[in-house]
PDB file of N, CA and C in Angstrom:
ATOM      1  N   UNK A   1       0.824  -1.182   0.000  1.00  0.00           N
ATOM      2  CA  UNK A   1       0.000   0.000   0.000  1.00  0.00           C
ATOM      3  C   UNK A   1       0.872   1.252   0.000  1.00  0.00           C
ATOM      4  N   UNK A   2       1.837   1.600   0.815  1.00  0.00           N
ATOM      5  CA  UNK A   2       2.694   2.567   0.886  1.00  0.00           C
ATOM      6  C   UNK A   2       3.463   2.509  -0.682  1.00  0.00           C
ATOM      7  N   UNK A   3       3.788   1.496  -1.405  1.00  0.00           N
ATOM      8  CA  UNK A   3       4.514   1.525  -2.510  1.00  0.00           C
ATOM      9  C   UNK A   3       4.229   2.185  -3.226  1.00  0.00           C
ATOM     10  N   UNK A   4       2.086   1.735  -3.408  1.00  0.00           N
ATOM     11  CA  UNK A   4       0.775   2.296  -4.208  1.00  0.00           C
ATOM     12  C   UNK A   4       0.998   4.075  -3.912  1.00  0.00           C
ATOM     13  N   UNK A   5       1.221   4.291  -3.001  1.00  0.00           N
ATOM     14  CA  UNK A   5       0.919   5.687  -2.455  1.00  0.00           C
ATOM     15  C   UNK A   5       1.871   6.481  -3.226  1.00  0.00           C
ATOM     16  N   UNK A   6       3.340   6.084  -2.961  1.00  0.00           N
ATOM     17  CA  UNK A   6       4.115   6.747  -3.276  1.00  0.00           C
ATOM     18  C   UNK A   6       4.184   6.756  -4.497  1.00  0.00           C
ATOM     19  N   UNK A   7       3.806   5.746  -5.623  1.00  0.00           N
ATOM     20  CA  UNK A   7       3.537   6.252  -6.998  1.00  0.00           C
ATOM     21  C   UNK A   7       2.520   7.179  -7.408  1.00  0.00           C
ATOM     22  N   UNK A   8       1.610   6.843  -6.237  1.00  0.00           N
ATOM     23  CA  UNK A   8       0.535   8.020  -6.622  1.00  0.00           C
ATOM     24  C   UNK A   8       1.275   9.885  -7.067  1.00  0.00           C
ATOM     25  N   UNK A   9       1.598   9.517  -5.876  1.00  0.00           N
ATOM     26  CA  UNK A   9       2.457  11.115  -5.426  1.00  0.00           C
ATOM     27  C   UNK A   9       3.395  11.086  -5.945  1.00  0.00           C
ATOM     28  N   UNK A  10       4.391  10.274  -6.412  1.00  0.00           N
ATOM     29  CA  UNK A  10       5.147  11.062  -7.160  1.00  0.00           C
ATOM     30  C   UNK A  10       5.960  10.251  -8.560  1.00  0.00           C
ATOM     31  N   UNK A  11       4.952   9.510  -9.119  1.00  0.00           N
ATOM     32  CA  UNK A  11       4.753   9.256 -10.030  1.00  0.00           C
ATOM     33  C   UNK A  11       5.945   8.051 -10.659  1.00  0.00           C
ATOM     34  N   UNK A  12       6.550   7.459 -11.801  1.00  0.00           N
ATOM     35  CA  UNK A  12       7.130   6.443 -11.423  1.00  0.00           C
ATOM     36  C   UNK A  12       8.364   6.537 -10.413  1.00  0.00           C
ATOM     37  N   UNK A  13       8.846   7.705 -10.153  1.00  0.00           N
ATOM     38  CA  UNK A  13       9.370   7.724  -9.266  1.00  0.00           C
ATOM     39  C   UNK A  13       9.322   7.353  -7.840  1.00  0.00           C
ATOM     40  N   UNK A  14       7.452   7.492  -7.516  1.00  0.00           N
ATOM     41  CA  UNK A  14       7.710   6.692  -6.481  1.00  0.00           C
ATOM     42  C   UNK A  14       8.258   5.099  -6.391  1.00  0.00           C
ATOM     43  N   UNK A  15       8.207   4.299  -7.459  1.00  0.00           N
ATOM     44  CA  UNK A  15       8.564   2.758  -7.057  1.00  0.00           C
ATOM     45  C   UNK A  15       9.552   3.100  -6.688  1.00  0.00           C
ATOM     46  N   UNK A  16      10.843   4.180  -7.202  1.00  0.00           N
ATOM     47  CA  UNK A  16      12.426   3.706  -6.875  1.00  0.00           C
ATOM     48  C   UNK A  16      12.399   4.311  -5.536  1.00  0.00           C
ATOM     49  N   UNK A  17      11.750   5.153  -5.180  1.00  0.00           N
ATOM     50  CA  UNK A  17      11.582   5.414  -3.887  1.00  0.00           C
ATOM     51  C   UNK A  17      11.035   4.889  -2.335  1.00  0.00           C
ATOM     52  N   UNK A  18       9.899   3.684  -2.831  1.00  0.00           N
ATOM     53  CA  UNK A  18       9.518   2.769  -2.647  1.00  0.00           C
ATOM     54  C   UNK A  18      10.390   1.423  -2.173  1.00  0.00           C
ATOM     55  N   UNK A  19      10.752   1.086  -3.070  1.00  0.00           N
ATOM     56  CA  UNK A  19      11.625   0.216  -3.516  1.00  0.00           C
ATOM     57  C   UNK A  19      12.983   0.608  -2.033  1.00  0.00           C
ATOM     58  N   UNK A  20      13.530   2.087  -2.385  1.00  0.00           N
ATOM     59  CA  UNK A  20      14.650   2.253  -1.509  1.00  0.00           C
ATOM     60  C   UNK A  20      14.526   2.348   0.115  1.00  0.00           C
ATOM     61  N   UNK A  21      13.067   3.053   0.533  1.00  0.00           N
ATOM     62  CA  UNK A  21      12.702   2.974   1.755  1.00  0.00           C
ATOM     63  C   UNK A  21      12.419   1.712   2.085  1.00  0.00           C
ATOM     64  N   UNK A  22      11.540   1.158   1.841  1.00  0.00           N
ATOM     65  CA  UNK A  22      11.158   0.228   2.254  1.00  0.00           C
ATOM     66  C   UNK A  22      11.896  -1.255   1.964  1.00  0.00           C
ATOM     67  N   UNK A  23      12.330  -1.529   0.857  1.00  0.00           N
ATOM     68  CA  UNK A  23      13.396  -2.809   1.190  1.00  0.00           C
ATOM     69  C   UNK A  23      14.820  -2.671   1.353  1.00  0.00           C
ATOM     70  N   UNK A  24      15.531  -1.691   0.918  1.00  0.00           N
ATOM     71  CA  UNK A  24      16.842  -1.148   1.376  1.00  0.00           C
ATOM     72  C   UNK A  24      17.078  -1.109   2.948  1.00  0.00           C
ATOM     73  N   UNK A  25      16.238   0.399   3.173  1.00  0.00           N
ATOM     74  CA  UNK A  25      16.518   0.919   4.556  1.00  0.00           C
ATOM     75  C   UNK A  25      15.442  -0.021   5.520  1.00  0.00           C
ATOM     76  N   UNK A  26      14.782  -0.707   5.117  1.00  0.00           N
ATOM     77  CA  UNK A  26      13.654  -1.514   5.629  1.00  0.00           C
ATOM     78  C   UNK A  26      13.938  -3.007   6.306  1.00  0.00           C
ATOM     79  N   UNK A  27      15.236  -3.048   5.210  1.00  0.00           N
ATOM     80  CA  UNK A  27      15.511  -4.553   5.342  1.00  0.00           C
ATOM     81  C   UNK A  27      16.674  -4.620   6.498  1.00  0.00           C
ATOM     82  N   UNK A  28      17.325  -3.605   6.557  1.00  0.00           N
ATOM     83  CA  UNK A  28      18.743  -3.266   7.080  1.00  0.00           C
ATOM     84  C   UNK A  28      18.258  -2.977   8.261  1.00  0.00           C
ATOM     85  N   UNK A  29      17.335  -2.567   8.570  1.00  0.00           N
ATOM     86  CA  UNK A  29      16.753  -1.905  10.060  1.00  0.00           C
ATOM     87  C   UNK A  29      16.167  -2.962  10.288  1.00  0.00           C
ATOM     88  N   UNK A  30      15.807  -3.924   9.800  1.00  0.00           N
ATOM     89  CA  UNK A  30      14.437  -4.984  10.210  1.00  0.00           C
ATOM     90  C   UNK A  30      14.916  -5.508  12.123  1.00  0.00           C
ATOM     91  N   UNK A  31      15.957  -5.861  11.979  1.00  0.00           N
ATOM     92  CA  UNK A  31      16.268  -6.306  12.853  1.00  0.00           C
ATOM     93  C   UNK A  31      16.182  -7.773  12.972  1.00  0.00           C
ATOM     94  N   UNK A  32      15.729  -8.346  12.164  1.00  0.00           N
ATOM     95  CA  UNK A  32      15.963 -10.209  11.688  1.00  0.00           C
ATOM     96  C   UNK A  32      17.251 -10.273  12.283  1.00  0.00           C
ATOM     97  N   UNK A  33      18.161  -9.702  11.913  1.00  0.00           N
ATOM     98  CA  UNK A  33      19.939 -10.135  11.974  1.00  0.00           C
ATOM     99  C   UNK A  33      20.094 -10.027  13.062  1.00  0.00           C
ATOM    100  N   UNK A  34      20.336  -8.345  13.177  1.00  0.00           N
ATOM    101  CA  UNK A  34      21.361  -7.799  14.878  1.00  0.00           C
ATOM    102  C   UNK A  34      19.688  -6.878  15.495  1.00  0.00           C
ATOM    103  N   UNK A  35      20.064  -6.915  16.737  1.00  0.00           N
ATOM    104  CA  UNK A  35      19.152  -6.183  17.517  1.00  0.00           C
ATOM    105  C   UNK A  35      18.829  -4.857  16.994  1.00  0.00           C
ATOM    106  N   UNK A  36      18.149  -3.955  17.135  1.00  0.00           N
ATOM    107  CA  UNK A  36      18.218  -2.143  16.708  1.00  0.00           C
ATOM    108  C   UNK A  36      19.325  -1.772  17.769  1.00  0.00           C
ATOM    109  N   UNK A  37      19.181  -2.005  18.730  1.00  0.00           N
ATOM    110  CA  UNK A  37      20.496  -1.421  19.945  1.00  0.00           C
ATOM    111  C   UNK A  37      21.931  -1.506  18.838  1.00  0.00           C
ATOM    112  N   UNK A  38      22.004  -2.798  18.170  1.00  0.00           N
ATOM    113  CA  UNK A  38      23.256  -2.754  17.760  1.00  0.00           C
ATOM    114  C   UNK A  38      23.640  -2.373  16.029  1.00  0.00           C
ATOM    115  N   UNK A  39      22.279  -1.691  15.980  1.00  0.00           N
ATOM    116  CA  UNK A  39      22.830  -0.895  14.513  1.00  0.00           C
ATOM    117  C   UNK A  39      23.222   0.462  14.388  1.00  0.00           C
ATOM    118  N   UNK A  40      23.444   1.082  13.316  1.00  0.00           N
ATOM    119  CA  UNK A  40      24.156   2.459  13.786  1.00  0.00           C
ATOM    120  C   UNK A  40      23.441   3.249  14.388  1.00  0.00           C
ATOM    121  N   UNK A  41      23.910   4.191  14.653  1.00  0.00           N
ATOM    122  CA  UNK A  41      22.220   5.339  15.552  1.00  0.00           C
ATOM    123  C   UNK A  41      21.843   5.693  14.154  1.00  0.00           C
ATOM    124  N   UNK A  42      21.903   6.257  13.252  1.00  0.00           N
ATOM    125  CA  UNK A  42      21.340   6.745  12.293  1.00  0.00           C
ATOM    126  C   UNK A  42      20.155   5.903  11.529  1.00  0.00           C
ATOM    127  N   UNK A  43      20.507   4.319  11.674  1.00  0.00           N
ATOM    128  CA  UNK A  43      19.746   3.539  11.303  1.00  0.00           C
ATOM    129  C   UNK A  43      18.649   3.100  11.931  1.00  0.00           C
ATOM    130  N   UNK A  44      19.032   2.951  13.766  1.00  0.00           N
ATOM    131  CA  UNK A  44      18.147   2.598  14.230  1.00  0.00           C
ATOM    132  C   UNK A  44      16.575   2.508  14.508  1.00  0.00           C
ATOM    133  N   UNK A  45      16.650   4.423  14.307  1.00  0.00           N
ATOM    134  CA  UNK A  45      15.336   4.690  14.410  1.00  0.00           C
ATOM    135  C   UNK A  45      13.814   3.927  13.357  1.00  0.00           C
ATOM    136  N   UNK A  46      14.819   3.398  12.765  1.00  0.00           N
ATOM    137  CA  UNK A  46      14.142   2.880  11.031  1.00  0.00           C
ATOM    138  C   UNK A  46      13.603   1.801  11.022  1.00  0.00           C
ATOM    139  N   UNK A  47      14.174   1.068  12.171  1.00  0.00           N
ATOM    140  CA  UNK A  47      13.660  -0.248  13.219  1.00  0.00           C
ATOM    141  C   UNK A  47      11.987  -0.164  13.686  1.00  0.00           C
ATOM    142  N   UNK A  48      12.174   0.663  14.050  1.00  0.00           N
ATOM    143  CA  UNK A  48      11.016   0.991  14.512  1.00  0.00           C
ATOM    144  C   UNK A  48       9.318   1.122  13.946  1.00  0.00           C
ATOM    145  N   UNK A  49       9.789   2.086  12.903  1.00  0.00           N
ATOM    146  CA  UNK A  49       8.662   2.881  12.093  1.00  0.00           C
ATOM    147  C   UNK A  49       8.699   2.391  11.331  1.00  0.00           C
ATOM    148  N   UNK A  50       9.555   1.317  10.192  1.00  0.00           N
ATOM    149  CA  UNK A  50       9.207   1.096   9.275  1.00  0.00           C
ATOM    150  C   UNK A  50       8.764  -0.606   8.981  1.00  0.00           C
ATOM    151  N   UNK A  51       7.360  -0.610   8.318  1.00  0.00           N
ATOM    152  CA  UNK A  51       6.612  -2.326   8.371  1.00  0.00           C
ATOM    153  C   UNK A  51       7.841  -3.125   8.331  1.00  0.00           C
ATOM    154  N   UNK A  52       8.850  -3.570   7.595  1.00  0.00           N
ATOM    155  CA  UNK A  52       9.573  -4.718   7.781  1.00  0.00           C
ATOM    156  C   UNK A  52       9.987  -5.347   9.612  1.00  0.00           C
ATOM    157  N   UNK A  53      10.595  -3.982   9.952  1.00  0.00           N
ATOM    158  CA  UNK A  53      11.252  -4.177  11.478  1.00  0.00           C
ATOM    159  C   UNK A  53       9.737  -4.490  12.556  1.00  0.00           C
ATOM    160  N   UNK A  54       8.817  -3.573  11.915  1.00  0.00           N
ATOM    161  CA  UNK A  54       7.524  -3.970  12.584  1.00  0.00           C
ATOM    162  C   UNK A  54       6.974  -5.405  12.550  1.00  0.00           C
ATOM    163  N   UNK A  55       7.219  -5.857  11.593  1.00  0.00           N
ATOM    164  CA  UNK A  55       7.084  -7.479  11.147  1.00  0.00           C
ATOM    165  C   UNK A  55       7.435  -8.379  12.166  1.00  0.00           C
ATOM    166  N   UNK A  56       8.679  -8.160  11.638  1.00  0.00           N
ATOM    167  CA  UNK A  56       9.889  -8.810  12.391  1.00  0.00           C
ATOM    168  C   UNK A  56       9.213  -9.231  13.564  1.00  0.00           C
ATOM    169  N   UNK A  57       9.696  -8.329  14.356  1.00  0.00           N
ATOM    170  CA  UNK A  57       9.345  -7.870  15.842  1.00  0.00           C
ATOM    171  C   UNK A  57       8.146  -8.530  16.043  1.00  0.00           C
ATOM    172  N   UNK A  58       6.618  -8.276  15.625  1.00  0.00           N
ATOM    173  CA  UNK A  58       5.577  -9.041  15.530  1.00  0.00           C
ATOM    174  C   UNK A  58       5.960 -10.339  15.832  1.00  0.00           C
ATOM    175  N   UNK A  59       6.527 -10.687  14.906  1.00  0.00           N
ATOM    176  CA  UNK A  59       6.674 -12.129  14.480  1.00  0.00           C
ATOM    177  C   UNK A  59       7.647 -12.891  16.160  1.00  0.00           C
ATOM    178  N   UNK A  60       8.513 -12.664  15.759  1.00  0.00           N
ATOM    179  CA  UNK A  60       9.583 -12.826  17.180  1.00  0.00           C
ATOM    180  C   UNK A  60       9.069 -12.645  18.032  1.00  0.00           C
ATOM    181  N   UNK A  61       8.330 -11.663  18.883  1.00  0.00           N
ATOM    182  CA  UNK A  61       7.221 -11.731  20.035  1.00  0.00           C
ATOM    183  C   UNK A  61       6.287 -12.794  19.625  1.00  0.00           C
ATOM    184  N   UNK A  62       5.619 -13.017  19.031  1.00  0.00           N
ATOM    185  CA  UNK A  62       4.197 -14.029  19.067  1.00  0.00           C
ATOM    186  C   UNK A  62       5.129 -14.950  19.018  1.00  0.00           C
ATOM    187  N   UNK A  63       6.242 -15.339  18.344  1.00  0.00           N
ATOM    188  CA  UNK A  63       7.067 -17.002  18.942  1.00  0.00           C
ATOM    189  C   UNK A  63       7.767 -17.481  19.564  1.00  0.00           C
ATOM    190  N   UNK A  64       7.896 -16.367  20.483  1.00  0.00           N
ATOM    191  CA  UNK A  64       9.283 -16.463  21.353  1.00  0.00           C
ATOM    192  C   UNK A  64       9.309 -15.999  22.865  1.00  0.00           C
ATOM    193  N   UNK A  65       7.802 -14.662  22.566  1.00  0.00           N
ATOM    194  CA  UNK A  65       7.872 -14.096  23.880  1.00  0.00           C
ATOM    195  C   UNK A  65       6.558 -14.258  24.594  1.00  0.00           C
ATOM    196  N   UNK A  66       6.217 -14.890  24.036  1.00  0.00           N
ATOM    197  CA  UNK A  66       4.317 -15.002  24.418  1.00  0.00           C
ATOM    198  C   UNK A  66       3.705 -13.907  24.422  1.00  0.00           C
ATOM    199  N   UNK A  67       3.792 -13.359  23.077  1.00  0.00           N
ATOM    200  CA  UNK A  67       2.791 -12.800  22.239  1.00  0.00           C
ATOM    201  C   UNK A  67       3.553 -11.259  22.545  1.00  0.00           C
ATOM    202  N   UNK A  68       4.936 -10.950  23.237  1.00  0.00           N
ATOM    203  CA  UNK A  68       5.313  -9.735  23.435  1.00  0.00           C
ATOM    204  C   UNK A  68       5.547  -8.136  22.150  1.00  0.00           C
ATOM    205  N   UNK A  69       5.241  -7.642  22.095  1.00  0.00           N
ATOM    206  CA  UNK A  69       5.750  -6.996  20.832  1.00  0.00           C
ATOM    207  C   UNK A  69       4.716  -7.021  19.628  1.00  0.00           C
ATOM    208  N   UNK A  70       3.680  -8.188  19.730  1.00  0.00           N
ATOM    209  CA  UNK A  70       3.073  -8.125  18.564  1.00  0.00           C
ATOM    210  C   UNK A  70       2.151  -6.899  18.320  1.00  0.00           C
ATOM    211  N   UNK A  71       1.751  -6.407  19.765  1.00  0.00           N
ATOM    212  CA  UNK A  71       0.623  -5.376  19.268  1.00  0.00           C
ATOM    213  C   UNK A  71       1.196  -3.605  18.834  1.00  0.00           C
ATOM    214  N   UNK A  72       2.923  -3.662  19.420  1.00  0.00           N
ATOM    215  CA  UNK A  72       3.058  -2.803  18.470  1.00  0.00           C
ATOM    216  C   UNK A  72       3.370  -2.644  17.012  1.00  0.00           C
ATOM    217  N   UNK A  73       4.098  -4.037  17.113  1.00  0.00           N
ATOM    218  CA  UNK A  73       4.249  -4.213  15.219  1.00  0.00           C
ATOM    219  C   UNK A  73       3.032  -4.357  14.945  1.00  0.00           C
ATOM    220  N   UNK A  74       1.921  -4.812  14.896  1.00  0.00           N
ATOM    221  CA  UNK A  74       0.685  -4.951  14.212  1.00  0.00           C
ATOM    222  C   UNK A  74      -0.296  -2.925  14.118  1.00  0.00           C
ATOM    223  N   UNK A  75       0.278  -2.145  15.491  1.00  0.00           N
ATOM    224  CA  UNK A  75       0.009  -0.964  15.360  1.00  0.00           C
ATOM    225  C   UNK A  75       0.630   0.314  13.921  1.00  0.00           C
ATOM    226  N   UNK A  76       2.073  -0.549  14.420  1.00  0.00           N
ATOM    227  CA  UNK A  76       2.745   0.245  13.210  1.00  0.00           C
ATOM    228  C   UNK A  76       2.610  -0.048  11.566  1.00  0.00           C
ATOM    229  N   UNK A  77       2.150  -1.199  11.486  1.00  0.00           N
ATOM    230  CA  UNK A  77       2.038  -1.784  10.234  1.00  0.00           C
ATOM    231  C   UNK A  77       0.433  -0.989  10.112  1.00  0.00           C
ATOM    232  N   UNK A  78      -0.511  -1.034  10.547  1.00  0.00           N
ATOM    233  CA  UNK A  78      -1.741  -0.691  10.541  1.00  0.00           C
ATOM    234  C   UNK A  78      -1.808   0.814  10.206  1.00  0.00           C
ATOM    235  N   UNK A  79      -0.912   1.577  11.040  1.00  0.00           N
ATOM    236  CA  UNK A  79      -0.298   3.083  10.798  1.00  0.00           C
ATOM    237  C   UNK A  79      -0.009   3.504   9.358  1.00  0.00           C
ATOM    238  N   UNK A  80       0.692   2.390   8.438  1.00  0.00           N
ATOM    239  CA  UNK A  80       1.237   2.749   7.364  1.00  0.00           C
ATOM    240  C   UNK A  80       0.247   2.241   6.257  1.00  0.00           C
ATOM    241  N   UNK A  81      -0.411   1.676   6.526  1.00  0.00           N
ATOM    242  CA  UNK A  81      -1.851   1.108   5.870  1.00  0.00           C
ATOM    243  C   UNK A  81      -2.517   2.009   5.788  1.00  0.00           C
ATOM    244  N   UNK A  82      -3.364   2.583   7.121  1.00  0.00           N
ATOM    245  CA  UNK A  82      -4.139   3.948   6.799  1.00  0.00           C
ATOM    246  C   UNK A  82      -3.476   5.197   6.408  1.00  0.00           C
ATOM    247  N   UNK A  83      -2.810   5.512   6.875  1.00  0.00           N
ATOM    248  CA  UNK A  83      -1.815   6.562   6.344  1.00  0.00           C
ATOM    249  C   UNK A  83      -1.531   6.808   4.442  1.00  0.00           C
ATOM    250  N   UNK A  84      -0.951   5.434   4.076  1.00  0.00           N
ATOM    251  CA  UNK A  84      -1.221   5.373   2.836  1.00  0.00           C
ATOM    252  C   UNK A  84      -2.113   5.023   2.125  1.00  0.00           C
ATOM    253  N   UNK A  85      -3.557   4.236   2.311  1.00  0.00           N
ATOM    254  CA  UNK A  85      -5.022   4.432   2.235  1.00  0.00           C
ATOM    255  C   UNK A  85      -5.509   6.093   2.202  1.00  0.00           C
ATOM    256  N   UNK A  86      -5.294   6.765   3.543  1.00  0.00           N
ATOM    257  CA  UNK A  86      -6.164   7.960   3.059  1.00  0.00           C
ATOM    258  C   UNK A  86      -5.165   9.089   2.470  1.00  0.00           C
ATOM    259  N   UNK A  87      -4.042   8.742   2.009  1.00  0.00           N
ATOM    260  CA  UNK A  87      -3.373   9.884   1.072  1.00  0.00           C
ATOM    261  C   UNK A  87      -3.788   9.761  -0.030  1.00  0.00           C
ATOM    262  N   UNK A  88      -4.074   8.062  -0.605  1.00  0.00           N
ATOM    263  CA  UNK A  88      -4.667   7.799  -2.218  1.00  0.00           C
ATOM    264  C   UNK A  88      -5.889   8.475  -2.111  1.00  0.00           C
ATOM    265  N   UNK A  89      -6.957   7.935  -1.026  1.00  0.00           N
ATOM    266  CA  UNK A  89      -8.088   8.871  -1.079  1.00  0.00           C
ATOM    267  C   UNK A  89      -8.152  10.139  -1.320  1.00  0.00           C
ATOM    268  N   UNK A  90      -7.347  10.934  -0.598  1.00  0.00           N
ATOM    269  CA  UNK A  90      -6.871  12.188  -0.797  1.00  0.00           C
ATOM    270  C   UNK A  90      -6.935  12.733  -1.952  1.00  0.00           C
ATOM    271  N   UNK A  91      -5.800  11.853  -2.496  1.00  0.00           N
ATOM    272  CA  UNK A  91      -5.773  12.045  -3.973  1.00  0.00           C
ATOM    273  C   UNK A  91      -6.373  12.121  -5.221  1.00  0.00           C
ATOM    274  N   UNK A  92      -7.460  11.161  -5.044  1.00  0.00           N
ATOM    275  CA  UNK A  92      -8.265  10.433  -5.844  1.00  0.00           C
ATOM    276  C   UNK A  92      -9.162  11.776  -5.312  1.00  0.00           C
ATOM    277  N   UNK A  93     -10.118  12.230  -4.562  1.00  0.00           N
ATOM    278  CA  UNK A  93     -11.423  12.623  -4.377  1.00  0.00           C
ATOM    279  C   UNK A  93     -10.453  14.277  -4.903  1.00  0.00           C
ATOM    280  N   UNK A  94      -9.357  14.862  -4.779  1.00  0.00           N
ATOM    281  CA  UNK A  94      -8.836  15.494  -5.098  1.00  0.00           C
ATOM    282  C   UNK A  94      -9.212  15.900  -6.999  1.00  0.00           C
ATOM    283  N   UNK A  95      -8.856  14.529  -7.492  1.00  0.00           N
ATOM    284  CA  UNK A  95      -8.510  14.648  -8.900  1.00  0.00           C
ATOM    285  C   UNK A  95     -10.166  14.497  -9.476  1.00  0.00           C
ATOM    286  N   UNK A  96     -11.045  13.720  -8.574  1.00  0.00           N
ATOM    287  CA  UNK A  96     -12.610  13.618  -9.346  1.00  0.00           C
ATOM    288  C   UNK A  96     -12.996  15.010  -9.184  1.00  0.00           C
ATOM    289  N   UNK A  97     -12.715  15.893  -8.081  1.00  0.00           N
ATOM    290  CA  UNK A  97     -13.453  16.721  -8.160  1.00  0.00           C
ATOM    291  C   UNK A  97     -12.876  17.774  -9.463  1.00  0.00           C
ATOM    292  N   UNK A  98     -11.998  18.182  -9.802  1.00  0.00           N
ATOM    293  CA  UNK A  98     -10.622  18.855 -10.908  1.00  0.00           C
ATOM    294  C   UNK A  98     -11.889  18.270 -11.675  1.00  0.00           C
ATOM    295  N   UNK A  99     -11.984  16.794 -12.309  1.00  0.00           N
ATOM    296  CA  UNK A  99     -12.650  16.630 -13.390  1.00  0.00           C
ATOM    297  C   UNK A  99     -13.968  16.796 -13.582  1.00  0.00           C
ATOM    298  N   UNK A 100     -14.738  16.589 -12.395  1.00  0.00           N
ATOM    299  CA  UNK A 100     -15.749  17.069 -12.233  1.00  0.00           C
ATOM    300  C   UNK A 100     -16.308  18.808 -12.163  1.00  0.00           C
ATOM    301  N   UNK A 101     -14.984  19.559 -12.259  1.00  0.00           N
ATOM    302  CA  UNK A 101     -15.157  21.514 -11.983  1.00  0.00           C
ATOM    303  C   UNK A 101     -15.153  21.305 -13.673  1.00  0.00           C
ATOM    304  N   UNK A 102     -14.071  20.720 -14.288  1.00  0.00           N
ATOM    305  CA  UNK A 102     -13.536  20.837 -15.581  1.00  0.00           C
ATOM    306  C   UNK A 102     -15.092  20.864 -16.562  1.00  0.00           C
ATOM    307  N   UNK A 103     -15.352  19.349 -15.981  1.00  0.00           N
ATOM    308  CA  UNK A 103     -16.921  18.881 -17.171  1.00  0.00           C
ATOM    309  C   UNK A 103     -17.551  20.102 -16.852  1.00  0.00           C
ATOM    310  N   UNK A 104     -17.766  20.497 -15.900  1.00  0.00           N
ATOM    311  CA  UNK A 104     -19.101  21.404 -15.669  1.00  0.00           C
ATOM    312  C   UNK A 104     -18.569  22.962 -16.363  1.00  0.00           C
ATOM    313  N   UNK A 105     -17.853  23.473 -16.788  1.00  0.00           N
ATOM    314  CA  UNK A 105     -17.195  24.507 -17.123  1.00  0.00           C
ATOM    315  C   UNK A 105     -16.920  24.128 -18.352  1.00  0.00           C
ATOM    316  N   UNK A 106     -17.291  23.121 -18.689  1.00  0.00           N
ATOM    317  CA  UNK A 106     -16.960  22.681 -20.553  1.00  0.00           C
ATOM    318  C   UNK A 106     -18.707  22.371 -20.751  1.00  0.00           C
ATOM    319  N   UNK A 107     -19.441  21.911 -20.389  1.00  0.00           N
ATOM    320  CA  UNK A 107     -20.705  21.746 -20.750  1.00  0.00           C
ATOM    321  C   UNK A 107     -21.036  22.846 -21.272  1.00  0.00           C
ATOM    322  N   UNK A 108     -22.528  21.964 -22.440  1.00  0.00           N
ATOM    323  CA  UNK A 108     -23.015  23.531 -23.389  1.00  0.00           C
ATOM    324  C   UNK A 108     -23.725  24.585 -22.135  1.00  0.00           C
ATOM    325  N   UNK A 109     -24.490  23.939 -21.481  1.00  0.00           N
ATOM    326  CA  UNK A 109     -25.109  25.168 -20.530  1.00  0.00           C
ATOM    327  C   UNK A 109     -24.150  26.186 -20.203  1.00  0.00           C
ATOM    328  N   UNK A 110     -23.145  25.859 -19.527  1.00  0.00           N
ATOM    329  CA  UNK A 110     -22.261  27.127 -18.640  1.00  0.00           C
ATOM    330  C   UNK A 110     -21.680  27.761 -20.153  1.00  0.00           C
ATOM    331  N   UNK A 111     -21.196  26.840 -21.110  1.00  0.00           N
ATOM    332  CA  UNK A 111     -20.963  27.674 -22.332  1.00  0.00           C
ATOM    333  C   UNK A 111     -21.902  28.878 -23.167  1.00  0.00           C
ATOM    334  N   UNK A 112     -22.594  28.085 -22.904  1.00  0.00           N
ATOM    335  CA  UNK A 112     -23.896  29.095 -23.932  1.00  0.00           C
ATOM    336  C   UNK A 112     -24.811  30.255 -22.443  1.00  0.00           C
ATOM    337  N   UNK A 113     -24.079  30.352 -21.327  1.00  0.00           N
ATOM    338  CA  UNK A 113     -24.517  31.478 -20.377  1.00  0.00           C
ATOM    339  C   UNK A 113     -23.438  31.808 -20.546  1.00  0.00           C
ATOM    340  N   UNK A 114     -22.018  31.717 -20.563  1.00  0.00           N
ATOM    341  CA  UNK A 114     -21.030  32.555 -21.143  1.00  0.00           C
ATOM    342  C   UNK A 114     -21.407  33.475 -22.173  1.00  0.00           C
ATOM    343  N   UNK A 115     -21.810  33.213 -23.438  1.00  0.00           N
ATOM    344  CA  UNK A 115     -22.116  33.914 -24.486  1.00  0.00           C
ATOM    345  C   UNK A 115     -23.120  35.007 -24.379  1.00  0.00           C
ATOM    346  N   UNK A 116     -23.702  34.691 -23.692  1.00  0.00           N
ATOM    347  CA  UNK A 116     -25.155  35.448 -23.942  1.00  0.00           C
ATOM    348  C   UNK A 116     -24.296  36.737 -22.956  1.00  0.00           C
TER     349      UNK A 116
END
């Protein structure tokens, strides 16, 4: 959904952008490997906020800790779901209405009360 979003907004550019947040810096922060404590500080924070490390974490609590951790990875993942859900909306009710001002300002009525 976030991938969806970011092409919305910024067009094919979002996939490579997409693409770089989220499985680059996504994958490296996940925290599968080394803890977040033991990645750089710059990286760490990335652990956190972004769905992969949220996964993770999910995942590793519900099998390891009796059920520890899952409800914030399932919060943060849910975060980036709606978040990028109502930006497309955004977008979308944004662009119907543009086409919807457009038709009505091209129709013969508003044309032919122009003239007169």
């Amino acid at each position: 959904m976030a991938t969806a979003m970011m092409l919305r907004v910024f067009g094919l550019l979002g996939i490579t952008l997409g693409s770089m947040l989220l499985l680059t810096l996504g994958n490296a922060s996940s925290a599968a490997v080394f803890p977040p404590a033991l990645l750089p500080g710059w990286l760490e924070p990335f652990a956190y906020i972004l769905p992969p490390g949220a996964g993770v974490r999910a995942l590793a609590g519900a099998s390891y800790f009796d059920g520890g951790g899952v409800g914030l990875g399932v919060a943060v993942m849910v975060a980036w779901i709606a978040l990028s859900a109502s930006i497309i909306f955004a977008l979308d009710r944004r662009a119907a209405t543009r086409v919807r001002t457009r038709e009505h300002l091209q129709s013969p009525a508003v044309v032919g009360e122009e003239a007169s």
